[in-house]
C-alpha atoms as a PDB file:
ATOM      1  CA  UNK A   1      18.344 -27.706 -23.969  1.00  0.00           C
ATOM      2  CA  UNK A   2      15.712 -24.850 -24.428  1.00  0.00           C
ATOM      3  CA  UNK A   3      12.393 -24.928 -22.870  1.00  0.00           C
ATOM      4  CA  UNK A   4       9.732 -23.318 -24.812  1.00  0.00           C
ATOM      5  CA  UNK A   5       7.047 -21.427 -23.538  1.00  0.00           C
ATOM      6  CA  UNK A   6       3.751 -23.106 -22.999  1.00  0.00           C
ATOM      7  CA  UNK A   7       1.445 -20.899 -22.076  1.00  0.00           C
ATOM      8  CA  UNK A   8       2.399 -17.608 -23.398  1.00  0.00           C
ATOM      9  CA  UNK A   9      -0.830 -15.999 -25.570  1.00  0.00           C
ATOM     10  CA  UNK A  10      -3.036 -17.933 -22.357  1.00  0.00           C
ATOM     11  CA  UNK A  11      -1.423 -17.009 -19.151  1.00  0.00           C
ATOM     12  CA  UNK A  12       0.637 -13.747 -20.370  1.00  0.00           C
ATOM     13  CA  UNK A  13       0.925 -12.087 -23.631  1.00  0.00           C
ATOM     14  CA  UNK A  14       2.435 -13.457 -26.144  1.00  0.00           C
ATOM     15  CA  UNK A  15       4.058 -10.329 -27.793  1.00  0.00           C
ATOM     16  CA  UNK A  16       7.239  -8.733 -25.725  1.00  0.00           C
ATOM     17  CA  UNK A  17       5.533  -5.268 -25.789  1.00  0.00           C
ATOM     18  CA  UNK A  18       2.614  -6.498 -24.400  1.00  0.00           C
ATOM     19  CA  UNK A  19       3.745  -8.388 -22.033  1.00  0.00           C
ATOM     20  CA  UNK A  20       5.942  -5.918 -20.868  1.00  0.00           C
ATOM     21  CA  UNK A  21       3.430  -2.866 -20.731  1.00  0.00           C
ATOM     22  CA  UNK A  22       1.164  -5.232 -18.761  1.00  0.00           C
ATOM     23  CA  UNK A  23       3.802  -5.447 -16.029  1.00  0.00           C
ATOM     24  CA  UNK A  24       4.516  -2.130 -15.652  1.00  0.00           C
ATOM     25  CA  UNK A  25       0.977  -1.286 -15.248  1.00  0.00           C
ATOM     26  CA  UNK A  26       1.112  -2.920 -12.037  1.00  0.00           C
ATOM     27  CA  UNK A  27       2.225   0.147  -9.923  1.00  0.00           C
ATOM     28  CA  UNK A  28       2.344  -1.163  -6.193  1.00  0.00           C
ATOM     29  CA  UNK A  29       3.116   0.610  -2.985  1.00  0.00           C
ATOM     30  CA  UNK A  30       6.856   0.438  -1.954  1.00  0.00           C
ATOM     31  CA  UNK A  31       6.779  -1.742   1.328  1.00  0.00           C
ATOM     32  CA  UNK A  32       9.833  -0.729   4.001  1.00  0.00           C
ATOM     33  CA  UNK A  33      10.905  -4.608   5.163  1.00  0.00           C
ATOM     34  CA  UNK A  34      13.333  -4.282   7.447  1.00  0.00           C
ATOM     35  CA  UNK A  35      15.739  -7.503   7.116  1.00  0.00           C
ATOM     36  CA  UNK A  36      16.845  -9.429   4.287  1.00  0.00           C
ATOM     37  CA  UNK A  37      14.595 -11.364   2.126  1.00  0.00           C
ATOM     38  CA  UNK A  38      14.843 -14.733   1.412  1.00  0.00           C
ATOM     39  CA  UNK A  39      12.126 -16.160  -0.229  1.00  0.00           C
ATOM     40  CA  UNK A  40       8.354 -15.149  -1.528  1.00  0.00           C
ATOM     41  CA  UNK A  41       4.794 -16.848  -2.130  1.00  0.00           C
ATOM     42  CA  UNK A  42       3.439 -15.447  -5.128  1.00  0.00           C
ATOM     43  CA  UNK A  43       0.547 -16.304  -7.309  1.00  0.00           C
ATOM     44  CA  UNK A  44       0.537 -17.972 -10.727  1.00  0.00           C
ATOM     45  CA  UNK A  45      -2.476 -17.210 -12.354  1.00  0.00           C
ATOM     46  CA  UNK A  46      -2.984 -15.448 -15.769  1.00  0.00           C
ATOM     47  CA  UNK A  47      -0.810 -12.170 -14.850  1.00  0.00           C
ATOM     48  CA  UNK A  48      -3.477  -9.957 -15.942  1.00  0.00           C
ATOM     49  CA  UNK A  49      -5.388 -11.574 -12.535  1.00  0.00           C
ATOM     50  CA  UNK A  50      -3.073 -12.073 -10.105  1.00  0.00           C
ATOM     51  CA  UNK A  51       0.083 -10.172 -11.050  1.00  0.00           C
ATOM     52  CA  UNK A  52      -0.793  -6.836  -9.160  1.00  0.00           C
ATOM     53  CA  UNK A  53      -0.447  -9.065  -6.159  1.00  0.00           C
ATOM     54  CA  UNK A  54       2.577 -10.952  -7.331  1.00  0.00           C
ATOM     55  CA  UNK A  55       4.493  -7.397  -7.971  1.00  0.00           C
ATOM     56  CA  UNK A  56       4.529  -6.952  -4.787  1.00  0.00           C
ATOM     57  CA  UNK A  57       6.971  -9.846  -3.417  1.00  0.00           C
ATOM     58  CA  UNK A  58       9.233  -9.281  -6.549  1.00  0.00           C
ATOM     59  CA  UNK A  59       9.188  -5.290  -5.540  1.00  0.00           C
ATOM     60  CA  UNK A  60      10.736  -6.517  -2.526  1.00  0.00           C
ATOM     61  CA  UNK A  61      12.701  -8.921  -3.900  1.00  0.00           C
ATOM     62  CA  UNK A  62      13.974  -6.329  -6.433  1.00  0.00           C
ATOM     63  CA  UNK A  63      16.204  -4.777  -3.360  1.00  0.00           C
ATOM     64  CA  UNK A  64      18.304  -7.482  -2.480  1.00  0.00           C
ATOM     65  CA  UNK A  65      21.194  -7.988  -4.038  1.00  0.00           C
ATOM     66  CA  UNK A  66      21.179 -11.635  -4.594  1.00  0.00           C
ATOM     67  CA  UNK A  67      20.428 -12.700  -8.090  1.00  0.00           C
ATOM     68  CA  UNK A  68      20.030 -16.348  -7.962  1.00  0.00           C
ATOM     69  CA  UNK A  69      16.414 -18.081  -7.490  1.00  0.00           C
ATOM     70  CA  UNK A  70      14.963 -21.482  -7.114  1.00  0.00           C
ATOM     71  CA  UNK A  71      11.130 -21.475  -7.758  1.00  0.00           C
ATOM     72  CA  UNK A  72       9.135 -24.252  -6.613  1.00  0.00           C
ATOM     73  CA  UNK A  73       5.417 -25.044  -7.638  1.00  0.00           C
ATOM     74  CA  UNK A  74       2.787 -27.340  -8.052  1.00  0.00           C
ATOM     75  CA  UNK A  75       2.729 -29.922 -10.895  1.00  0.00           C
ATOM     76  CA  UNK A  76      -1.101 -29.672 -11.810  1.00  0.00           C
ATOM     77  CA  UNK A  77      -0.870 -32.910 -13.888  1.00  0.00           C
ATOM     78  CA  UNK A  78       1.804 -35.358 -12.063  1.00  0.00           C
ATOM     79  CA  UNK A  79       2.671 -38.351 -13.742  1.00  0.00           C
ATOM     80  CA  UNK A  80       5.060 -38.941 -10.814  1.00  0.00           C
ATOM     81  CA  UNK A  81       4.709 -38.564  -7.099  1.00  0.00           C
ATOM     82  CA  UNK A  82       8.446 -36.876  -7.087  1.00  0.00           C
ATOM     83  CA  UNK A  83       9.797 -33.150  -7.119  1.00  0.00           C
ATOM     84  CA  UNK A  84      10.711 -32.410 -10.720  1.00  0.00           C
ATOM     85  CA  UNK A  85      13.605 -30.862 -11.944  1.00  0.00           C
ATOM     86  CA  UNK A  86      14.517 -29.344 -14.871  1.00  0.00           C
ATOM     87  CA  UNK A  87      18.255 -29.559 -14.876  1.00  0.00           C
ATOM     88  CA  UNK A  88      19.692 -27.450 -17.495  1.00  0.00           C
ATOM     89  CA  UNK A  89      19.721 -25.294 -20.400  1.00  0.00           C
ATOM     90  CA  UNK A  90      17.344 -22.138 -20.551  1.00  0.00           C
ATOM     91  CA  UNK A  91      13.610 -21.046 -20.756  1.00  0.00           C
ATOM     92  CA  UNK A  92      12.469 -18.708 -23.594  1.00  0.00           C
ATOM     93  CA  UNK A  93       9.315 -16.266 -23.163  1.00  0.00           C
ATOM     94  CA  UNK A  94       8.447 -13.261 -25.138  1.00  0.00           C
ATOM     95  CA  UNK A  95      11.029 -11.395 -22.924  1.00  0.00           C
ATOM     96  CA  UNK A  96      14.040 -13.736 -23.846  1.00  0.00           C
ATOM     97  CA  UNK A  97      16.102 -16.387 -22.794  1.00  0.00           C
ATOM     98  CA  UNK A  98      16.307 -16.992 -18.937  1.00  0.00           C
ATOM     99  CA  UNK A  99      19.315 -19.252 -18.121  1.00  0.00           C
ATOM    100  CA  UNK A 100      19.006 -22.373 -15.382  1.00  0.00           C
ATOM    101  CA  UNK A 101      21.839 -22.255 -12.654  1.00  0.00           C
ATOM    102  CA  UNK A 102      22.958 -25.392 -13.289  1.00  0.00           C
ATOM    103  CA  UNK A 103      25.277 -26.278 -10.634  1.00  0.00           C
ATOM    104  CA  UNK A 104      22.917 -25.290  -8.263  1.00  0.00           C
ATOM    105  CA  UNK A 105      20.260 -27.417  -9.839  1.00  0.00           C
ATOM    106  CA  UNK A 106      22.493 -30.426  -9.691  1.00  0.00           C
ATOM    107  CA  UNK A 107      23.609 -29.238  -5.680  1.00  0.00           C
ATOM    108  CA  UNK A 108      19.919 -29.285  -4.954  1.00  0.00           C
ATOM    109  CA  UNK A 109      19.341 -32.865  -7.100  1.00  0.00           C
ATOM    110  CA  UNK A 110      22.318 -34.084  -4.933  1.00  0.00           C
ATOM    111  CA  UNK A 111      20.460 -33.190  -1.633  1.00  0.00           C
ATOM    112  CA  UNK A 112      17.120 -34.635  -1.736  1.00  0.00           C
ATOM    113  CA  UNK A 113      16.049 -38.388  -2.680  1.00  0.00           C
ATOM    114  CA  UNK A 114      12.658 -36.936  -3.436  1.00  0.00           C
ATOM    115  CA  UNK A 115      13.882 -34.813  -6.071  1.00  0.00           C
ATOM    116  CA  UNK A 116      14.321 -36.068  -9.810  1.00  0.00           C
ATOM    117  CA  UNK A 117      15.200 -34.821 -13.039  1.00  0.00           C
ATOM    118  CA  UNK A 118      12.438 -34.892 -15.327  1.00  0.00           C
ATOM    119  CA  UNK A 119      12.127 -32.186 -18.304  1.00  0.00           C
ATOM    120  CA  UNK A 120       9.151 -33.597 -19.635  1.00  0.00           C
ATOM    121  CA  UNK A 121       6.623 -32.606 -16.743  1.00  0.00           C
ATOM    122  CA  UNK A 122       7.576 -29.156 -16.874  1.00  0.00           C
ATOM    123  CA  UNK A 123       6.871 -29.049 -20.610  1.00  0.00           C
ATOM    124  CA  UNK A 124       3.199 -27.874 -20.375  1.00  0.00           C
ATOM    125  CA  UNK A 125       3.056 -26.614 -16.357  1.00  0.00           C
ATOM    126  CA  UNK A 126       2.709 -23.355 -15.546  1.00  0.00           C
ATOM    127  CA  UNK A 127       2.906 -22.787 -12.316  1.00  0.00           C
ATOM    128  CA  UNK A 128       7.388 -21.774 -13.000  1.00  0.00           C
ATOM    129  CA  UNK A 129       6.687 -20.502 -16.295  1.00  0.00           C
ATOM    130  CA  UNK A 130       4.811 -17.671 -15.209  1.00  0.00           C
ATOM    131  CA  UNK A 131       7.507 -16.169 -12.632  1.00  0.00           C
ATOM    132  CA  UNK A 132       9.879 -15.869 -15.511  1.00  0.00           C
ATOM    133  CA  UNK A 133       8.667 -12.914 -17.071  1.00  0.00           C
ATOM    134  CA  UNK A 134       8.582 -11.242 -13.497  1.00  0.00           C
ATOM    135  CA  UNK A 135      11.986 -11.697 -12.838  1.00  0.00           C
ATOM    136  CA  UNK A 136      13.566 -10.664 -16.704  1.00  0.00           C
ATOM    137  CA  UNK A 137      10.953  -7.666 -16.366  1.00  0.00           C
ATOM    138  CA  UNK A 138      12.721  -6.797 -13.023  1.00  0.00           C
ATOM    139  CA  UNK A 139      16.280  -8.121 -13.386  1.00  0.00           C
ATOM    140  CA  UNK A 140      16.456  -8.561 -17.509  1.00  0.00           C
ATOM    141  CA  UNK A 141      19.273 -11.114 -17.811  1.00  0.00           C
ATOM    142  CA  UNK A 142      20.935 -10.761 -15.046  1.00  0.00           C
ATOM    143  CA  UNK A 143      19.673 -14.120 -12.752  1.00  0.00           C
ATOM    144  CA  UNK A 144      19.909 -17.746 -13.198  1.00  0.00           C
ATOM    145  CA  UNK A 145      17.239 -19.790 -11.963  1.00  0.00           C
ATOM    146  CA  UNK A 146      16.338 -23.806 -11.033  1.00  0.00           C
ATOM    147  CA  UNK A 147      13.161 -24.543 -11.830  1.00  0.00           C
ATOM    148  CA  UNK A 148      11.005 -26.997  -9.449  1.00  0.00           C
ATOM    149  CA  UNK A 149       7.426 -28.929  -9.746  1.00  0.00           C
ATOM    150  CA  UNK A 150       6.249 -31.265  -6.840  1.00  0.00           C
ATOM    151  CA  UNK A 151       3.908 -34.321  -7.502  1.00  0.00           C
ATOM    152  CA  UNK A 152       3.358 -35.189  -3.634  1.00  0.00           C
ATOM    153  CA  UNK A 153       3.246 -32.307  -1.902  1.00  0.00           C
ATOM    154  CA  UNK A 154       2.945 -33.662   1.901  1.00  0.00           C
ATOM    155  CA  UNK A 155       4.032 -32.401   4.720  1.00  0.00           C
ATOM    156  CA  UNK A 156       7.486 -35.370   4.698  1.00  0.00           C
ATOM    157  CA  UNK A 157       8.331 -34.086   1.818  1.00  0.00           C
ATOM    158  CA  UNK A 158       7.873 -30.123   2.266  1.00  0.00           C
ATOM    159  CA  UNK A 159      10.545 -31.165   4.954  1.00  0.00           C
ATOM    160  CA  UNK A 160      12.921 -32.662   2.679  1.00  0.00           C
ATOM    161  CA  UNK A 161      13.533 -30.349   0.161  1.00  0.00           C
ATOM    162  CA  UNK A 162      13.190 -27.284   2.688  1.00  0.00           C
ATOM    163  CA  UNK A 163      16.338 -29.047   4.505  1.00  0.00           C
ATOM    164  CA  UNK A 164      17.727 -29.766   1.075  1.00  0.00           C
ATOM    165  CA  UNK A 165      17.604 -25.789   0.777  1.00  0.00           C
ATOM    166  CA  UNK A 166      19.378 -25.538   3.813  1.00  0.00           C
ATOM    167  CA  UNK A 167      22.196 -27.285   2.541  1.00  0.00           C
ATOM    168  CA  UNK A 168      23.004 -25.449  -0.896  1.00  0.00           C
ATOM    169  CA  UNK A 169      26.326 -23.629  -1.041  1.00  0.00           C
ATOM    170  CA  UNK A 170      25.577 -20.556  -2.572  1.00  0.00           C
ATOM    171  CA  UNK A 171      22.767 -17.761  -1.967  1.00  0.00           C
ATOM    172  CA  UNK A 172      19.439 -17.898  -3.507  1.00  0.00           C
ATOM    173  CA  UNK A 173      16.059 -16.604  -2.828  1.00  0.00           C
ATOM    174  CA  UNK A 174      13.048 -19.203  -2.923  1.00  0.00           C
ATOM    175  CA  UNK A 175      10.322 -18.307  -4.854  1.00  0.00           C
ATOM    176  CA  UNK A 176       6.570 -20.479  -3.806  1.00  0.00           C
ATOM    177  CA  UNK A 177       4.323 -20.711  -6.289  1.00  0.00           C
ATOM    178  CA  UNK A 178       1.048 -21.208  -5.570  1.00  0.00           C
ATOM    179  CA  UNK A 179      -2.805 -19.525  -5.794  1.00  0.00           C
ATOM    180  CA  UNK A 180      -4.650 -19.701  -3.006  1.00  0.00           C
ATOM    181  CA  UNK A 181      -8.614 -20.891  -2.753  1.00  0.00           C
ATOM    182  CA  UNK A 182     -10.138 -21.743  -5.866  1.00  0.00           C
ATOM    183  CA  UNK A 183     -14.053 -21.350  -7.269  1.00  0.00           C
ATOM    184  CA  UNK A 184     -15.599 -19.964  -4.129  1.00  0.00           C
ATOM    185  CA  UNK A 185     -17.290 -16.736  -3.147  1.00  0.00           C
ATOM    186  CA  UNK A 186     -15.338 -13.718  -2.495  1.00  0.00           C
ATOM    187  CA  UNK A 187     -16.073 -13.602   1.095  1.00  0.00           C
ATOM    188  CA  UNK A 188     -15.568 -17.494   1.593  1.00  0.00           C
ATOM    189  CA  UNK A 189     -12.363 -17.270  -0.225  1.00  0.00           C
ATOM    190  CA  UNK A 190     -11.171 -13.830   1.906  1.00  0.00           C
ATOM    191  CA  UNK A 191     -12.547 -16.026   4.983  1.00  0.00           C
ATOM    192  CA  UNK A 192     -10.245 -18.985   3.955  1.00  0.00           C
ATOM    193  CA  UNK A 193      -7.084 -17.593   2.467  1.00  0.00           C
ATOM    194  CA  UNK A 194      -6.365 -14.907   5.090  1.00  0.00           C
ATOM    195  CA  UNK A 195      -6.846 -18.348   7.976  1.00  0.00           C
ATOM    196  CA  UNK A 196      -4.202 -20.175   5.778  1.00  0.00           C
ATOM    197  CA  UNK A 197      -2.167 -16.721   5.680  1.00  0.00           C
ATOM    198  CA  UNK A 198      -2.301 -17.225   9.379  1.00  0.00           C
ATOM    199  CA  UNK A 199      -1.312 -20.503   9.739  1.00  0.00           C
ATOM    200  CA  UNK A 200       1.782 -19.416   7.504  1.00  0.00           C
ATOM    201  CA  UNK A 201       3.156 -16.849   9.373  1.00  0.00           C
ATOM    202  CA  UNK A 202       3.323 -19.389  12.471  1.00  0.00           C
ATOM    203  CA  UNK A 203       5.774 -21.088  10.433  1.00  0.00           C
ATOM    204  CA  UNK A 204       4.068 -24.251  11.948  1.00  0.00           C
ATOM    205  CA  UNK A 205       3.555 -27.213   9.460  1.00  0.00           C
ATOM    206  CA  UNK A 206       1.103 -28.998  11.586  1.00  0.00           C
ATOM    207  CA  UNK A 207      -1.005 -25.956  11.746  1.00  0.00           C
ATOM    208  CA  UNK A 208      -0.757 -24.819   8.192  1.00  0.00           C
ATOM    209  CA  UNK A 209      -1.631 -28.767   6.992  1.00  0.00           C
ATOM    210  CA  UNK A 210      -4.592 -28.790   9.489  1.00  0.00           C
ATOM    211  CA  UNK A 211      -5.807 -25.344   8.231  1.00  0.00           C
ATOM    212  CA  UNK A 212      -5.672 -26.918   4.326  1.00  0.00           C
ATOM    213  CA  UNK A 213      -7.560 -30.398   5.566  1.00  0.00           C
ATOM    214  CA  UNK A 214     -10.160 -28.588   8.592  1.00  0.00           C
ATOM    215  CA  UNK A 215     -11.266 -25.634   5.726  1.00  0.00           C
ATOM    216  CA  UNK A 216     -10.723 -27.610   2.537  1.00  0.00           C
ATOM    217  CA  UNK A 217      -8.495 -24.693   1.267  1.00  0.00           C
ATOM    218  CA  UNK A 218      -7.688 -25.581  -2.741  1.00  0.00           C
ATOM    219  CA  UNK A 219      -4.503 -23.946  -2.662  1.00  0.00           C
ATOM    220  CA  UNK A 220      -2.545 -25.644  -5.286  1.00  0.00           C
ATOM    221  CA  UNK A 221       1.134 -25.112  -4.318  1.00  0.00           C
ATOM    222  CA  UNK A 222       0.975 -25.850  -0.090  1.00  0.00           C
ATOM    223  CA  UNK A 223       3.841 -27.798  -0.707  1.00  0.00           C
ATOM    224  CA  UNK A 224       5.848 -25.068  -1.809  1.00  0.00           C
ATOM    225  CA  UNK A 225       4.496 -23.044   0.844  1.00  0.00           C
ATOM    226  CA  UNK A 226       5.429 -25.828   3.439  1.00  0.00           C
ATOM    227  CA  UNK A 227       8.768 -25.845   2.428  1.00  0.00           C
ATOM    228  CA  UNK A 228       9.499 -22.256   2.255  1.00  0.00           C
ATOM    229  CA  UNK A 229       7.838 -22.305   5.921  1.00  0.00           C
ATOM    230  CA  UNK A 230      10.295 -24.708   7.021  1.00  0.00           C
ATOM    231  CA  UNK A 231      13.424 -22.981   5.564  1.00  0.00           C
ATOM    232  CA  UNK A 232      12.287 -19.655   6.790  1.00  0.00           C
ATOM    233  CA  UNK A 233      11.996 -21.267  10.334  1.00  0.00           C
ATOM    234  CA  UNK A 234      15.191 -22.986   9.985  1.00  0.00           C
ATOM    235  CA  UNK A 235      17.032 -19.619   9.091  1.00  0.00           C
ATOM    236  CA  UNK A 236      15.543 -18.016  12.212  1.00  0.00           C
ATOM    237  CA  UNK A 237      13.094 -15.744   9.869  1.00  0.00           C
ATOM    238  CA  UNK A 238       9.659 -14.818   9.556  1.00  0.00           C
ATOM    239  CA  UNK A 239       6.944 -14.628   6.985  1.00  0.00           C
ATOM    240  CA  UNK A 240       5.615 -10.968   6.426  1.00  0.00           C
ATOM    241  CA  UNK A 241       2.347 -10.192   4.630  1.00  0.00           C
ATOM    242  CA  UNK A 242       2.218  -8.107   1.250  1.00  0.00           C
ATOM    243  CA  UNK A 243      -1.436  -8.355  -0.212  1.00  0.00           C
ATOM    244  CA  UNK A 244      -4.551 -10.357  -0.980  1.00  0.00           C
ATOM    245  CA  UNK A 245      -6.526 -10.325  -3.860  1.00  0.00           C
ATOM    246  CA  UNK A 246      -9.325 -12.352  -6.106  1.00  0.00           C
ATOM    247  CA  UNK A 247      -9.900 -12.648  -9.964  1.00  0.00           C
ATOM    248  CA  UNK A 248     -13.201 -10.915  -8.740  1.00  0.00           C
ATOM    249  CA  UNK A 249     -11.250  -8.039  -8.217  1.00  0.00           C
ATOM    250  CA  UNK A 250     -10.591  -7.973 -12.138  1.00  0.00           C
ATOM    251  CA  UNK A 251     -13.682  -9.587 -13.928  1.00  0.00           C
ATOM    252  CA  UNK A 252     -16.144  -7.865 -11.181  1.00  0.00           C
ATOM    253  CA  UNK A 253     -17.890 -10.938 -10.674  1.00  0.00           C
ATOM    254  CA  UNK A 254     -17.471 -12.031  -7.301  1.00  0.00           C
ATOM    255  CA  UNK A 255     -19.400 -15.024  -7.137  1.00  0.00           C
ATOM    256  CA  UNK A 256     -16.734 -17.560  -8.148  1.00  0.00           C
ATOM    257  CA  UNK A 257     -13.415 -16.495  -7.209  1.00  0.00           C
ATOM    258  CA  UNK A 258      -9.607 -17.607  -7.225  1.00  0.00           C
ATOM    259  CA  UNK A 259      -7.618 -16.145  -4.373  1.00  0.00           C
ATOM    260  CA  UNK A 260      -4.060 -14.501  -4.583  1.00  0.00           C
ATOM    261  CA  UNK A 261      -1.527 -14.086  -1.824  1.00  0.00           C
ATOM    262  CA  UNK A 262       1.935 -12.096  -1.596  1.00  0.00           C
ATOM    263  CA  UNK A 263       4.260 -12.690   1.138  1.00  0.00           C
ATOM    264  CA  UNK A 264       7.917 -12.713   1.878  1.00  0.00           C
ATOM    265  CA  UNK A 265      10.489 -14.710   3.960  1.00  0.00           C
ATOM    266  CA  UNK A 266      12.651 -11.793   6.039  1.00  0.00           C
ATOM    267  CA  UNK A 267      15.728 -12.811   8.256  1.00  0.00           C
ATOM    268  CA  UNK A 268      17.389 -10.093  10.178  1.00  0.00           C
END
């Protein structure tokens, strides 16, 4: 089974030498992280917006050795209220062929009663698609991946699949995918994002849920977030802060923004 890409000409470039001169253009700081990282939140807008800030998680995720990642994000059109997985087989983009870990996917399946295996909604979402290139640009072939799109993205079900993580045999970094507020001033969005980046790094659901509801922050993939928080409390980790950015930062209109977060999960 071979996934196609959907968005590649919209969200990235469609041509491999494009696509891969846009990504090295995004030179970024080397951060010193002391500890091991386990997971990321990274943005998955069009990469020519938000993948300056999304370089900088998979800069620190370039240093660990560990070459296996499952990448959860937001299904923006679910036809079911139910983590979907896509199984099997590989995903093309302009850079190639990335290859699903497909034991893992099935361990993971095998965890969670909220999870099901559903090819069709990740046919035309995004919100995976776009880490791909990352991780080939970084690693070329040389990872396997299970790809992940939540419906429902409450806080029960953040839970679930964050102790269904817990549970998988081998090691694997979790990748969140998800933008942060959406279609609002720069300084309302800075205001709002940087709160919710707060709440995160409590690693405290409750807070982080009451931060989305009590500031009506649009970020798309909280429930990837959610469950990254719980894993990363779980392992006895903590979330560390990479950068912030807006689309304004880009176009050089700041009046209607989309914000971008990079952080990373760090045990010791």
């Amino acid at each position: 089974m071979k996934r196609e890409p959907a968005v590649a000409g919209y969200f990235y470039p469609e041509r491999k030498d494009e696509l891969y001169s846009l990504l090295s253009s995004f030179a970024v700081p080397e951060e010193h992280i002391s500890g091991s990282v386990i997971g990321a939140i990274v943005p998955h807008a069009g990469i020519i917006y938000s993948g300056r800030t999304a370089m900088y998680s998979y800069r620190a995720i370039e240093k660990s050795i560990i070459r296996d990642f499952i990448i959860i994000g937001p299904n923006h059109r679910p036809i079911t209220p139910y983590a979907s997985l896509y199984p099997e087989g590989k995903w093309s983009t302009p850079l190639g062929d990335a290859i699903i870990n497909e034991r893992m996917a099935e361990e993971l399946y095998r965890n969670s009663d909220y999870i099901v295996k559903d090819e069709e909604s990740h046919r035309m979402e995004h919100s995976v698609e776009v880490q791909i290139p990352f991780l080939q640009y970084m690693f070329g072939e040389a990872f396997r991946f299970v790809p992940v799109i939540l419906g429902d993205q409450e806080m029960e079900i953040a839970r679930n699949i964050g102790e269904a993580l817990l549970r998988i045999s081998d090691p694997f970094i979790f990748i969140a995918s998800s933008d942060f507020t959406h279609y609002e001033s720069a300084k309302t969005v800075e205001k709002k994002d940087m709160d919710l980046i707060s709440a995160i790094k409590t690693l405290d659901l409750d807070k982080f849920y009451s931060v989305l509801e009590e500031e009506n922050v649009t970020a798309c993939g909280y429930g990837a977030i959610a469950s990254l928080m719980y894993y990363t409390r779980k392992r006895g980790g903590q979330m560390i802060f990479l950068n912030h950015s807006n689309s304004g930062d880009v176009t050089g209109d700041y009046s209607e923004v989309v914000g971008y977060g990079s952080l990373v999960s760090v045990v010791p």
